[in-house]
C-alpha atoms as a PDB file:
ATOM      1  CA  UNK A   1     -19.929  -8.777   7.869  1.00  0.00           C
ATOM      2  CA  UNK A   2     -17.852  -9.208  10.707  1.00  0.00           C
ATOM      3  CA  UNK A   3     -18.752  -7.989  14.269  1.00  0.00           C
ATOM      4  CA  UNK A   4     -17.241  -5.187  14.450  1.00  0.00           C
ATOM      5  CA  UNK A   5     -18.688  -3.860  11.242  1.00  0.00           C
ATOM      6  CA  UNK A   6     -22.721  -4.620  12.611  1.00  0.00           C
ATOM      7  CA  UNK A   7     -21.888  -3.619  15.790  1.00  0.00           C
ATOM      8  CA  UNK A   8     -20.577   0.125  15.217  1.00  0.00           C
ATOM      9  CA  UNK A   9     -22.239   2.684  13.797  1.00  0.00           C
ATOM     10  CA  UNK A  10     -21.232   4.314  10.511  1.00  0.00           C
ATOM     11  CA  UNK A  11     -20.009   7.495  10.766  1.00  0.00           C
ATOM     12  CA  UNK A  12     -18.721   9.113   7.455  1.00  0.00           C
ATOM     13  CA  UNK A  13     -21.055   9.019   4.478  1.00  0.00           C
ATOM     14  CA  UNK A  14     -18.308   6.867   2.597  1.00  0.00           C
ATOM     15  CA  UNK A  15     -17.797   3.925   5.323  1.00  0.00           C
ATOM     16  CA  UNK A  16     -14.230   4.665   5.493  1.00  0.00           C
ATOM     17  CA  UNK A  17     -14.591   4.609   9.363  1.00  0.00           C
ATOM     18  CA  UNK A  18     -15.213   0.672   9.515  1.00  0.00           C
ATOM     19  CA  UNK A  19     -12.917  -0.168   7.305  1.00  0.00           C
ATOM     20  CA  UNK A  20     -11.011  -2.667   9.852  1.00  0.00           C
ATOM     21  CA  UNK A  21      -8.289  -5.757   8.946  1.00  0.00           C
ATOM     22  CA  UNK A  22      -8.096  -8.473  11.498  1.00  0.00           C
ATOM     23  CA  UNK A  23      -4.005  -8.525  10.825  1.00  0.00           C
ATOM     24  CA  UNK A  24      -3.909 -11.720  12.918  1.00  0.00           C
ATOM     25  CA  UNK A  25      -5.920 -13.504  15.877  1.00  0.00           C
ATOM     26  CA  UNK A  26      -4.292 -10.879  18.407  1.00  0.00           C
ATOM     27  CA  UNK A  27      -4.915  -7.224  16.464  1.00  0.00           C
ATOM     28  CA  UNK A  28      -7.613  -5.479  14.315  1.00  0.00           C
ATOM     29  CA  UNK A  29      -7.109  -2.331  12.995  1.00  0.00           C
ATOM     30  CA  UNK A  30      -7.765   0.528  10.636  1.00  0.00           C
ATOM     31  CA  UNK A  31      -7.046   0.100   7.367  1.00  0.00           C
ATOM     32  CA  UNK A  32      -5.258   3.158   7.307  1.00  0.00           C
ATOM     33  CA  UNK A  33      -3.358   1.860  10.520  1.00  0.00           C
ATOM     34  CA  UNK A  34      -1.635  -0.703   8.441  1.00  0.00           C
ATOM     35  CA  UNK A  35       2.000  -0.125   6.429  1.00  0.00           C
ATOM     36  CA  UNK A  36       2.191   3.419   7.869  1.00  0.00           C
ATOM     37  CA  UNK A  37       5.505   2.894   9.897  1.00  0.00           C
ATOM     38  CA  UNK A  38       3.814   2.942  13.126  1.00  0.00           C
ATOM     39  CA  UNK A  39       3.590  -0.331  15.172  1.00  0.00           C
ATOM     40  CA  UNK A  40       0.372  -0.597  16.524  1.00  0.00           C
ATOM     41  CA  UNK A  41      -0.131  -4.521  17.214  1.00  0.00           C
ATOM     42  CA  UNK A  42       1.438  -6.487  19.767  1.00  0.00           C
ATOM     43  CA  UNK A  43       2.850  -8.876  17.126  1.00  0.00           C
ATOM     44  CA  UNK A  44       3.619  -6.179  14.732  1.00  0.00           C
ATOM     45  CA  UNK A  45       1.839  -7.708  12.056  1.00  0.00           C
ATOM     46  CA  UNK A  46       0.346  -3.994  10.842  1.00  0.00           C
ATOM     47  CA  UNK A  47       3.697  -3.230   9.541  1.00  0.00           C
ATOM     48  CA  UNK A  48       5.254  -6.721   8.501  1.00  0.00           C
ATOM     49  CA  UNK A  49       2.051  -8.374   7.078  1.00  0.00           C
ATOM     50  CA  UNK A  50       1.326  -9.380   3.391  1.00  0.00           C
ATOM     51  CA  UNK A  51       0.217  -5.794   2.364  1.00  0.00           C
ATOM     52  CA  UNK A  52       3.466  -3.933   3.584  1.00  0.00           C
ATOM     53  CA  UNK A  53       5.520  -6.050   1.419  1.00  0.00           C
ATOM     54  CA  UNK A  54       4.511  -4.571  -2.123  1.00  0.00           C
ATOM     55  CA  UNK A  55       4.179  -0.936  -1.593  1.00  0.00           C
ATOM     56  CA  UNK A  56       3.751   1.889  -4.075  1.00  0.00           C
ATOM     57  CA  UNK A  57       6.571   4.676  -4.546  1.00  0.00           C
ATOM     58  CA  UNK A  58       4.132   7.182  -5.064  1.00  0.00           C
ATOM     59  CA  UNK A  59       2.908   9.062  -1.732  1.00  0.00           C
ATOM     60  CA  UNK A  60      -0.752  10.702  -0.753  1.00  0.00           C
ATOM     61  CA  UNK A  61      -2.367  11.549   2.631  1.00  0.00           C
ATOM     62  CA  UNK A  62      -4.653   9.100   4.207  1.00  0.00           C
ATOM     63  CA  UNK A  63      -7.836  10.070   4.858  1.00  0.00           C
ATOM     64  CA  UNK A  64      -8.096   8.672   8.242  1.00  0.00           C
ATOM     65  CA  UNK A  65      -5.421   8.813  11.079  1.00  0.00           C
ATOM     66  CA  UNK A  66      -4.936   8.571  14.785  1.00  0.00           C
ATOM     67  CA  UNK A  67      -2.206  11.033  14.654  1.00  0.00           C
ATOM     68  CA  UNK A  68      -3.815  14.476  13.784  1.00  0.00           C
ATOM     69  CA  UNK A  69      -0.192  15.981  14.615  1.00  0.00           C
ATOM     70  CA  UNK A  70       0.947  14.766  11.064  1.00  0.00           C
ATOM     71  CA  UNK A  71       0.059  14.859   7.725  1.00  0.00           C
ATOM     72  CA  UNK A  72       0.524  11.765   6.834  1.00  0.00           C
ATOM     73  CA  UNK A  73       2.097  11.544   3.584  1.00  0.00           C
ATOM     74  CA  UNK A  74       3.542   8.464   2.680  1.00  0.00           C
ATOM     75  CA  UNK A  75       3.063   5.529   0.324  1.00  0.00           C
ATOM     76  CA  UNK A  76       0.155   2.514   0.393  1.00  0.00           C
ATOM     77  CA  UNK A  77       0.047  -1.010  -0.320  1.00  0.00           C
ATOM     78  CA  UNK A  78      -0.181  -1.724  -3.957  1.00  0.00           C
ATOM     79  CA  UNK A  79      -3.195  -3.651  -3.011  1.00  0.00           C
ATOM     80  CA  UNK A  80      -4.617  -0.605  -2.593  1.00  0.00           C
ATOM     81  CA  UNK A  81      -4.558   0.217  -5.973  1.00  0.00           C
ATOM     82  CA  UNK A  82      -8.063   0.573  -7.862  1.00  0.00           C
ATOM     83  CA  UNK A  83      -9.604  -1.630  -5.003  1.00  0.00           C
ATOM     84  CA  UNK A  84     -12.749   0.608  -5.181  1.00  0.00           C
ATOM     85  CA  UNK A  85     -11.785   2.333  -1.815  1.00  0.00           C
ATOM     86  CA  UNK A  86     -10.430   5.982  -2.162  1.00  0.00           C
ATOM     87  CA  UNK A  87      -7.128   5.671   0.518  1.00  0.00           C
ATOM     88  CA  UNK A  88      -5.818   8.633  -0.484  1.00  0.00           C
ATOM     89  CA  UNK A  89      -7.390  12.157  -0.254  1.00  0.00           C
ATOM     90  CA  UNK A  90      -6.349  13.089  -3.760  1.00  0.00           C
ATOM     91  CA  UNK A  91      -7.335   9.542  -4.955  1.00  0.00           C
ATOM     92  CA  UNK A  92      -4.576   8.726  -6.103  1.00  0.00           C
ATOM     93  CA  UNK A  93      -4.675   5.221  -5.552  1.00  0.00           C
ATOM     94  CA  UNK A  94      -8.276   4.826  -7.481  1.00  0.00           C
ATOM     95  CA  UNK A  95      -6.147   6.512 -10.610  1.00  0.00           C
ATOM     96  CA  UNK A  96      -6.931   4.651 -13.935  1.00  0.00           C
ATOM     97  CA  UNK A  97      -3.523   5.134 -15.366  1.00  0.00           C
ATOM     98  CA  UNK A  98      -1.301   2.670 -12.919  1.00  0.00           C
ATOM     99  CA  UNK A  99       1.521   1.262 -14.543  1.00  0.00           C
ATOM    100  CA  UNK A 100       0.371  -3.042 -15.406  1.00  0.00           C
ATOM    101  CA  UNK A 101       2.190  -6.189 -16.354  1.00  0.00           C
ATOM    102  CA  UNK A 102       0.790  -9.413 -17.568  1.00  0.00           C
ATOM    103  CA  UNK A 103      -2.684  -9.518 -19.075  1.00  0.00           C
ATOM    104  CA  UNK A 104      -5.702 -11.536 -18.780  1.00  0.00           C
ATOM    105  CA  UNK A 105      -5.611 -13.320 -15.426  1.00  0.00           C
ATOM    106  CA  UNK A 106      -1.831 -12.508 -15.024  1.00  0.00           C
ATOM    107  CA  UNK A 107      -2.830  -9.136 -15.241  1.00  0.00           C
ATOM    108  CA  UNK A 108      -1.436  -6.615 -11.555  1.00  0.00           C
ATOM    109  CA  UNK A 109      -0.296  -3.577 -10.781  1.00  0.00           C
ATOM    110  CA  UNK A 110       3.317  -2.920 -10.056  1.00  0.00           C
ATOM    111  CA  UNK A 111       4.984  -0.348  -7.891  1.00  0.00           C
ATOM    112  CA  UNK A 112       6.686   2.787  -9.690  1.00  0.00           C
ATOM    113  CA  UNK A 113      10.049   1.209 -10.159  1.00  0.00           C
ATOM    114  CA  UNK A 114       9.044  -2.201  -9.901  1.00  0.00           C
ATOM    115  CA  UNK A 115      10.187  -4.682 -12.769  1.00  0.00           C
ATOM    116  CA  UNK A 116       8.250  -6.728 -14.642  1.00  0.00           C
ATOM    117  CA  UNK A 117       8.392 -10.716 -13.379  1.00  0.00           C
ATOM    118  CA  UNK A 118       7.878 -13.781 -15.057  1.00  0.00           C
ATOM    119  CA  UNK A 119       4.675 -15.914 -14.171  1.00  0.00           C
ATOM    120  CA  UNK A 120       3.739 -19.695 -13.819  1.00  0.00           C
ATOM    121  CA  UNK A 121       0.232 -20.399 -14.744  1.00  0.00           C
ATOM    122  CA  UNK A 122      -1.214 -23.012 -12.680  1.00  0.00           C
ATOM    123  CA  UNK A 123      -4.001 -25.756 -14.067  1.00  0.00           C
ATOM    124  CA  UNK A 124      -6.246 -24.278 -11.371  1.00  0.00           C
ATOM    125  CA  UNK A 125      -6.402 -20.922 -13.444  1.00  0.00           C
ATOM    126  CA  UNK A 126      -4.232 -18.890 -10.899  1.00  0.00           C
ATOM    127  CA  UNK A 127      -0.612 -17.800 -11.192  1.00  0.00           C
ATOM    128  CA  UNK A 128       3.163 -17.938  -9.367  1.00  0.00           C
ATOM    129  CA  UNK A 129       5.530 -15.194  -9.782  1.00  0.00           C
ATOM    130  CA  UNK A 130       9.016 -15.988 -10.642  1.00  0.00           C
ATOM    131  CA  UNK A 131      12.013 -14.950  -9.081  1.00  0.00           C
END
């Protein structure tokens, strides 16, 4: 665990309170704090890290927000998907029926309107998409 996960108390019976991403050496935030338009690190890496870059259509309402003003509606890192974690109230990112490509080890979710890409596999068992 990292320190900031021994060193707070839990405060929500599902954990979702300490879920925290170290986004680089300068910023740690929420989970929820990352992809939601909303720069909240120095170096903006919240918003223009690895997990912002393949995003669902679909929207829900996060769970967990600084800014109670809103609802929050808007869409999640495919990432996200089936991870275990309900992100969404509605749990809509935990649903069963995503839309798939590839199979096996190839096998990942893909946004609403994404297309299906080619794949290298590797020798060391992992893949590369093509362009």
């Amino acid at each position: 665990k990292q320190w900031y996960q021994r060193r707070v108390p839990q405060l929500s019976d599902n954990g979702l309170d300490k879920l925290c991403v170290e986004t680089s050496i300068f910023c740690l935030v929420h989970k929820h704090q990352l992809c939601d338009g909303r720069v909240d690190c120095p170096d903006k890496t919240d918003e223009l890290g690895a997990p912002c870059l393949k995003r669902t259509v679909c929207t829900c309402t996060r769970p967990f927000s600084l800014d109670t003003s809103s609802i929050n509606l808007m869409n999640f890192p495919l990432v996200w998907v089936n991870d275990g974690v309900e992100d969404c109230q509605g749990s809509e990112d935990e649903n069963e029926q995503w839309p798939t490509y590839g199979t096996g080890i190839t096998m990942r979710y893909r946004g609403m309107e994404e297309m299906c890409s080619e794949v290298y596999l590797c020798a060391s068992g992992s893949f590369v998409e093509l362009p």
